[in-house]
Protein backbone atom coordinates (compact mmCIF):
# COMPACT_ATOMS: atom_id res chain seq x y z
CA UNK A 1 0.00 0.00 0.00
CA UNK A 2 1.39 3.31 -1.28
CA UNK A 3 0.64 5.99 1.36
CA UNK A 4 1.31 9.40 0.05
CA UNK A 5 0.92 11.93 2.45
CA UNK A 6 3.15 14.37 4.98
CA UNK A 7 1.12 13.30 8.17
CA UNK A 8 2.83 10.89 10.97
CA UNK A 9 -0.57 9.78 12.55
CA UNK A 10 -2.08 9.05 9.26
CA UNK A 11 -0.52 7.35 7.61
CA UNK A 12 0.52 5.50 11.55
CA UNK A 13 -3.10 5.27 11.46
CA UNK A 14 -3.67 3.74 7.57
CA UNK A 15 -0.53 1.23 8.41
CA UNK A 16 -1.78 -0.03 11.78
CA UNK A 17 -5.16 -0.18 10.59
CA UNK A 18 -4.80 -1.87 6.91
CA UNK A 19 -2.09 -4.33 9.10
CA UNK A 20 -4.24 -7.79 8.15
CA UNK A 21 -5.56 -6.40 5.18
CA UNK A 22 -2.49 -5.40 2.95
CA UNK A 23 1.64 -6.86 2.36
CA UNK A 24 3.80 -3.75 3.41
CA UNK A 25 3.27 0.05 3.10
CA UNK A 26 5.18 2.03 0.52
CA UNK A 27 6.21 5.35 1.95
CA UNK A 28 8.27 8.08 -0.63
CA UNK A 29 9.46 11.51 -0.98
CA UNK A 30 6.86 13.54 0.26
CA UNK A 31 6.64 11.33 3.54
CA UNK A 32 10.60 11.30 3.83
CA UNK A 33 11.13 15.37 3.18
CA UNK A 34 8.41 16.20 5.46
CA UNK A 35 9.59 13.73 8.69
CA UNK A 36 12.98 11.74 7.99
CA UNK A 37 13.62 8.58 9.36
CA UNK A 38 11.71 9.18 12.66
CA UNK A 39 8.67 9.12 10.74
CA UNK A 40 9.47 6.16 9.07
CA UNK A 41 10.11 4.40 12.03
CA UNK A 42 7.04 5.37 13.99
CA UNK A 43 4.88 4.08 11.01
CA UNK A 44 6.76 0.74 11.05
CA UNK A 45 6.35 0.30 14.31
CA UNK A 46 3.18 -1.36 13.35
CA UNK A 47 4.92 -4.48 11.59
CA UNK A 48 4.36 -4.25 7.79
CA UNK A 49 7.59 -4.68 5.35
CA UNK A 50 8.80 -1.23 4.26
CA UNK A 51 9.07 -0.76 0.77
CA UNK A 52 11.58 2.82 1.10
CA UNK A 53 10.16 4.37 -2.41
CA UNK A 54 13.08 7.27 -2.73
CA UNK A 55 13.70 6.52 -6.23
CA UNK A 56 17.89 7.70 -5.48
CA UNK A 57 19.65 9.53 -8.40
CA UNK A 58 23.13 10.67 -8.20
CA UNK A 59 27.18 9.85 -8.47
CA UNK A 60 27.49 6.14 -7.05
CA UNK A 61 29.42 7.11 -4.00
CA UNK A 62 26.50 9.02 -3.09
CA UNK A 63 23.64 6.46 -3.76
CA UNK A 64 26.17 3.84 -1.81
CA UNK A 65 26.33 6.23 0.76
CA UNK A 66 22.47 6.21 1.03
CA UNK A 67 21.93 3.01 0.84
CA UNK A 68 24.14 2.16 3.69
CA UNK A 69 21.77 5.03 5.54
CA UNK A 70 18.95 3.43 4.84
CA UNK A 71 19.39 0.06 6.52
CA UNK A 72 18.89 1.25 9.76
CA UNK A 73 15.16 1.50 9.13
CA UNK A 74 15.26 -2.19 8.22
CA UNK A 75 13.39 -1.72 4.28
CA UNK A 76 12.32 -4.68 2.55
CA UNK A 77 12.79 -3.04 -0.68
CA UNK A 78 14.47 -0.23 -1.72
CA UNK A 79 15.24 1.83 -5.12
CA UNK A 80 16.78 3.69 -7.50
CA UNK A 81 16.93 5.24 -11.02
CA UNK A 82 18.14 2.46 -13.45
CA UNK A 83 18.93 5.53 -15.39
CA UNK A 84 21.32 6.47 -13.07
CA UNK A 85 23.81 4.09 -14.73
CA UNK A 86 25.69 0.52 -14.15
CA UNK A 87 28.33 2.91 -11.40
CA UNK A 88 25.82 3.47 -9.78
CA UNK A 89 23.43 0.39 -9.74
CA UNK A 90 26.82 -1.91 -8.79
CA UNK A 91 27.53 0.69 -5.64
CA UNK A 92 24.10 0.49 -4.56
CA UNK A 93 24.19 -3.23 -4.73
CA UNK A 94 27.47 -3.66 -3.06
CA UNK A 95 26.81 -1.32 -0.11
CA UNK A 96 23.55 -2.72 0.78
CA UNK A 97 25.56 -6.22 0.77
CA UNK A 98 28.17 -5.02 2.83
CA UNK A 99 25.70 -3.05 5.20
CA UNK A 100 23.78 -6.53 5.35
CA UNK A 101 26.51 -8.51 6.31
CA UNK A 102 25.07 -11.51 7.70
CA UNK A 103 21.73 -11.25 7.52
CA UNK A 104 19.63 -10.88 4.57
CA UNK A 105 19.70 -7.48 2.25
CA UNK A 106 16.62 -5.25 1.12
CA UNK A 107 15.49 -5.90 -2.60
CA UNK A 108 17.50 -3.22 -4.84
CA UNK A 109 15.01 -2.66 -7.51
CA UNK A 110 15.86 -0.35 -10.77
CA UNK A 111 12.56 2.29 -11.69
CA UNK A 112 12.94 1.81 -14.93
CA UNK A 113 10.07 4.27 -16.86
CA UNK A 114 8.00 6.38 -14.73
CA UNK A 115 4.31 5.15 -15.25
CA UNK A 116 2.66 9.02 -15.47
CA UNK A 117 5.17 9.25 -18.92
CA UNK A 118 3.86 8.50 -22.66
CA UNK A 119 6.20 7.90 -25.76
CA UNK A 120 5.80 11.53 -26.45
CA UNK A 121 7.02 12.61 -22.83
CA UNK A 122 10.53 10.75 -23.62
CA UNK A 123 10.50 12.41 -26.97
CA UNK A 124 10.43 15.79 -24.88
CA UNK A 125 13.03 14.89 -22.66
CA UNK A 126 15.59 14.06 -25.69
CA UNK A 127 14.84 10.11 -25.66
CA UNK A 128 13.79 8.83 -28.89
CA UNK A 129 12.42 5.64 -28.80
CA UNK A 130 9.12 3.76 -27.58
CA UNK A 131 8.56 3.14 -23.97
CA UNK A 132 8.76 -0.38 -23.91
CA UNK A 133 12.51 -0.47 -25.84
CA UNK A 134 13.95 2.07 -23.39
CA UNK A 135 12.39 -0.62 -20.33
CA UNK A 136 13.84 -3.31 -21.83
CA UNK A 137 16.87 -1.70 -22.33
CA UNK A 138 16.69 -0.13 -17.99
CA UNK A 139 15.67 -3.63 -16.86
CA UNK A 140 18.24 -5.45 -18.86
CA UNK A 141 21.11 -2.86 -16.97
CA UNK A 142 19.49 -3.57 -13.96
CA UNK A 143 20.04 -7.09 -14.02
CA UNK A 144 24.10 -7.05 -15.07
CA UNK A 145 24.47 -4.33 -12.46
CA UNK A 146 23.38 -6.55 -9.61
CA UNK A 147 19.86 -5.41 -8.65
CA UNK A 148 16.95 -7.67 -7.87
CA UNK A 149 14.36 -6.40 -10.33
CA UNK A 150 12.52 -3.04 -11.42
CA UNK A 151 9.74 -1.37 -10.83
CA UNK A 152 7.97 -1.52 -14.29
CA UNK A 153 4.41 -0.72 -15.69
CA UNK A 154 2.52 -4.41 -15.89
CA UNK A 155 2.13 -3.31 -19.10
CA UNK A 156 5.93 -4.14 -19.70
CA UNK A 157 6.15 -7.35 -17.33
CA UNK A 158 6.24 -9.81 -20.49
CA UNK A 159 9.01 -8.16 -22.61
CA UNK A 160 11.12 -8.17 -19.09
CA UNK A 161 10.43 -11.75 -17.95
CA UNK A 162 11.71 -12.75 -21.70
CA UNK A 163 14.77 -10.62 -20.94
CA UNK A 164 15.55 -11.24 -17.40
CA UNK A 165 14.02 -14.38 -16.61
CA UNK A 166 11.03 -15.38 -13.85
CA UNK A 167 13.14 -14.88 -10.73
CA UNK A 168 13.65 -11.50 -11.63
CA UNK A 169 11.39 -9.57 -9.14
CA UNK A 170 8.88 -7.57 -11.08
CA UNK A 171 7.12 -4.43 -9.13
CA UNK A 172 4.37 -2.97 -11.03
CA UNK A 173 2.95 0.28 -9.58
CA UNK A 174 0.10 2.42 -11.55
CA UNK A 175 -2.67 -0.28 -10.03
CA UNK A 176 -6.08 1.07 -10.49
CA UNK A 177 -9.04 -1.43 -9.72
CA UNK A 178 -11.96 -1.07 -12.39
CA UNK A 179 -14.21 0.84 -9.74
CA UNK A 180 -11.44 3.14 -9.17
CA UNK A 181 -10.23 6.63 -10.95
CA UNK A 182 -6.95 6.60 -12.80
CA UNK A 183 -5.94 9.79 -11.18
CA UNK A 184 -2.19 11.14 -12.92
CA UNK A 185 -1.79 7.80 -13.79
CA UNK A 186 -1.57 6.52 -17.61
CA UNK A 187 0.01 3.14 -18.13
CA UNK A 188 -2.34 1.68 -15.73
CA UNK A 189 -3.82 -2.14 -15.48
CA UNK A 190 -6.49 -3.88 -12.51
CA UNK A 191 -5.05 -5.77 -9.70
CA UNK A 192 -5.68 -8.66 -11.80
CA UNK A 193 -4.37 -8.11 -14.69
CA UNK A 194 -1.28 -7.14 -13.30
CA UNK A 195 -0.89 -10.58 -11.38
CA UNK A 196 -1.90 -12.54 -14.35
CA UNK A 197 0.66 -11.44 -16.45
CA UNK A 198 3.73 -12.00 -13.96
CA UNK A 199 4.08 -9.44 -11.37
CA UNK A 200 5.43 -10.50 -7.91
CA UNK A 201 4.52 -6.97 -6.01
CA UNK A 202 1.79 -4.38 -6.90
CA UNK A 203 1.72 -0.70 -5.36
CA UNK A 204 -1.79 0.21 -4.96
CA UNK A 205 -1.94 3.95 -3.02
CA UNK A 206 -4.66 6.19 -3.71
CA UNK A 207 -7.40 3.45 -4.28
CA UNK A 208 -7.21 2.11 -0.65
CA UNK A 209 -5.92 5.03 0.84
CA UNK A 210 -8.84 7.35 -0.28
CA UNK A 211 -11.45 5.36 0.24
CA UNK A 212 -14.36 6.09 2.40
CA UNK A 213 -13.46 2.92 3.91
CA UNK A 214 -10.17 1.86 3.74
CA UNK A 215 -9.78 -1.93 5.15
CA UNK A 216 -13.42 -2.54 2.99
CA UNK A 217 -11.34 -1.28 -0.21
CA UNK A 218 -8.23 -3.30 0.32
CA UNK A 219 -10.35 -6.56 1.29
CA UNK A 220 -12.32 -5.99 -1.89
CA UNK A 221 -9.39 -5.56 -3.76
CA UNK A 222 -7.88 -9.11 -2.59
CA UNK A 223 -11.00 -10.55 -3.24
CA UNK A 224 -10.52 -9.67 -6.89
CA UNK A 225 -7.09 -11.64 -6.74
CA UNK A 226 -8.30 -14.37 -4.61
């Protein structure tokens, strides 16, 4: 569950609440900016794997440097920018392994295409080709560098699995249940969809989240999947 806001108790509130109901809570940038660690760990506190969705972006010995940060609030999965580069991919990778030592290391996944972009947003940005080439091309990088998987539109799941293989761990965000809006999304699919073509982890926010009630929402969306 994606919770996207700035305040502790809610989303302490959606976490502790949604606890039987959904896998882990995904908390980002607006969360982090607005109350750092601390509020991570006070919304942990109520048990649920962490997926740390800070999407890092800079010189490797930065990113390694954040990684090794990180681990202190004990993420299940964390990211960055598979265009940020094979440096920087293999630094992440190795200083979450190191950082680990023993016991067992986060997920490193690679965002590969943001899902709110079209083919004609990457033309405005200077990259011409199709969407589904240039995630091909992240997810294939991700792999050599070392990382787990990528965060990729379900609409990209098969071209990756024929690339990468099936125990390459596939995170498909932009989840929008048929009886939900589609908000800022646009490379969207259902729950369903999403798990029948291959994905291992789905980020659904703003559907559960926003719901007048929001345990009723997730337990009708795992009905769908059931």
């Amino acid at each position: 569950m994606a919770i996207d806001t700035t305040d502790v108790d809610r989303a302490r509130g959606l976490a502790a609440g949604l606890a039987g109901a959904v896998g882990g809570v995904k908390l980002g940038k607006e969360f982090f900016t607005a109350n750092g660690p601390d509020g991570v760990k006070r919304v942990t506190e109520t048990g649920l794997p962490l997926f740390l969705d800070l999407k890092f972006h800079d010189i490797p010995n930065t990113v390694a440097g954040a990684m090794r940060a990180a681990m202190p609030l004990n993420p299940f999965m964390v990211n960055v920018h598979a265009s940020g580069g094979p440096a920087m991919m293999a630094a992440a990778a190795e200083a979450l392994t190191e950082a680990a030592g023993n016991g067992p290391r986060p997920l490193l996944l690679g965002v590969t295409v943001l899902t709110s972009l079209s083919d004609d947003d990457l033309v405005q940005i200077g990259i011409d080709t199709k969407i589904k080439e240039q995630v091909a091309r992240l997810a294939r990088l991700a792999q050599a560098s070392g990382l787990d998987g990528v965060v990729c539109s379900a609409h990209e799941i098969k071209i990756i699995r024929s690339i990468c293989g099936p125990d390459f761990v596939l995170v498909a965000p932009g989840i929008r249940p048929e009886w939900s809006v589609k908000d800022d999304q646009k490379r969207v699919v259902t729950p369903r969809d999403a798990i029948d073509l291959g994905a291992d982890y789905l980020v659904i926010g703003r559907p559960i989240t926003q719901a007048d009630d929001s345990v009723e929402a997730a337990r009708r969306i795992a009905d769908d999947l059931g």
